[in-house]
N, C-alpha and C. Protein backbone atom coordinates (compact mmCIF):
# COMPACT_ATOMS: atom_id res chain seq x y z
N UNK A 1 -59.99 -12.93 -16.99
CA UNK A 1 -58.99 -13.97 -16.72
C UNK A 1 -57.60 -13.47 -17.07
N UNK A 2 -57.43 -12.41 -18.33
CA UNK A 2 -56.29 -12.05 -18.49
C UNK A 2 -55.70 -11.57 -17.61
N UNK A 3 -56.73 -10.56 -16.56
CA UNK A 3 -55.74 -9.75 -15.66
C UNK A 3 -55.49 -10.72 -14.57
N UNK A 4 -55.65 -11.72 -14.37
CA UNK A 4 -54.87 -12.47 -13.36
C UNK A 4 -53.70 -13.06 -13.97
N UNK A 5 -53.12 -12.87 -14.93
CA UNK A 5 -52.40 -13.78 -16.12
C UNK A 5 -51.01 -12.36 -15.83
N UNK A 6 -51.36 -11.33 -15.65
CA UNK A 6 -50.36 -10.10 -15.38
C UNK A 6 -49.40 -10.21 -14.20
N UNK A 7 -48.45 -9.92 -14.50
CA UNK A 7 -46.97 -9.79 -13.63
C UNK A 7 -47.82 -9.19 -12.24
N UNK A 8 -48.65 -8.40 -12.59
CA UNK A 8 -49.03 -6.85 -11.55
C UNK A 8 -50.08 -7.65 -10.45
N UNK A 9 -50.88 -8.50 -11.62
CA UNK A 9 -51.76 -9.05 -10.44
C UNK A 9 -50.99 -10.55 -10.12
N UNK A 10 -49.90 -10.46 -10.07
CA UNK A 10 -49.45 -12.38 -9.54
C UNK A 10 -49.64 -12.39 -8.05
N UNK A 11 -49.34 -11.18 -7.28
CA UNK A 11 -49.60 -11.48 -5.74
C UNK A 11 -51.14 -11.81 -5.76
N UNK A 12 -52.20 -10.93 -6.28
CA UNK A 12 -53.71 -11.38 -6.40
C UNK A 12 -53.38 -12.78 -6.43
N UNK A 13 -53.05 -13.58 -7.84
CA UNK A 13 -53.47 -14.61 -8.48
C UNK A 13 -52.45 -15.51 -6.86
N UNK A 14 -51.58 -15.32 -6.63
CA UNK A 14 -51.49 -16.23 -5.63
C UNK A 14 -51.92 -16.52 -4.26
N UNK A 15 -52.71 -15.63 -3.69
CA UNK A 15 -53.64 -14.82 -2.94
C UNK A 15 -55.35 -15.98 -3.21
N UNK A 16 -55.64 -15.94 -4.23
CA UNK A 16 -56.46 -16.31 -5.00
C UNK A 16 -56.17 -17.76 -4.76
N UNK A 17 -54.97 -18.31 -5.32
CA UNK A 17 -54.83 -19.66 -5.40
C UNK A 17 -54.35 -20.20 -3.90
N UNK A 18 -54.37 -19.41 -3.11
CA UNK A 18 -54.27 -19.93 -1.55
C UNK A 18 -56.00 -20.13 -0.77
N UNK A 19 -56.29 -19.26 -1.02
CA UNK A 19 -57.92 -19.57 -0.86
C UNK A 19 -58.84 -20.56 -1.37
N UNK A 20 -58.41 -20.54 -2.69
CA UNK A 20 -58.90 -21.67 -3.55
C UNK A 20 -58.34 -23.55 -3.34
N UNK A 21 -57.22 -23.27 -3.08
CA UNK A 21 -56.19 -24.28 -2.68
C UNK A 21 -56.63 -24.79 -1.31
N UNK A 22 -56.90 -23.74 -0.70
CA UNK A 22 -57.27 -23.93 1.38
C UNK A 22 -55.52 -24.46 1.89
């Protein structure tokens, strides 16, 4: 969980929260 919490992975984590989001 931390590494989605990283500057490096924020495109992931928003990537992530667009899928999750729909």
């Amino acid at each position: 969980k931390e590494v989605f919490e990283n500057p490096k992975n924020e495109r992931l984590k928003e990537f992530l929260n667009k899928v999750l989001n729909h």
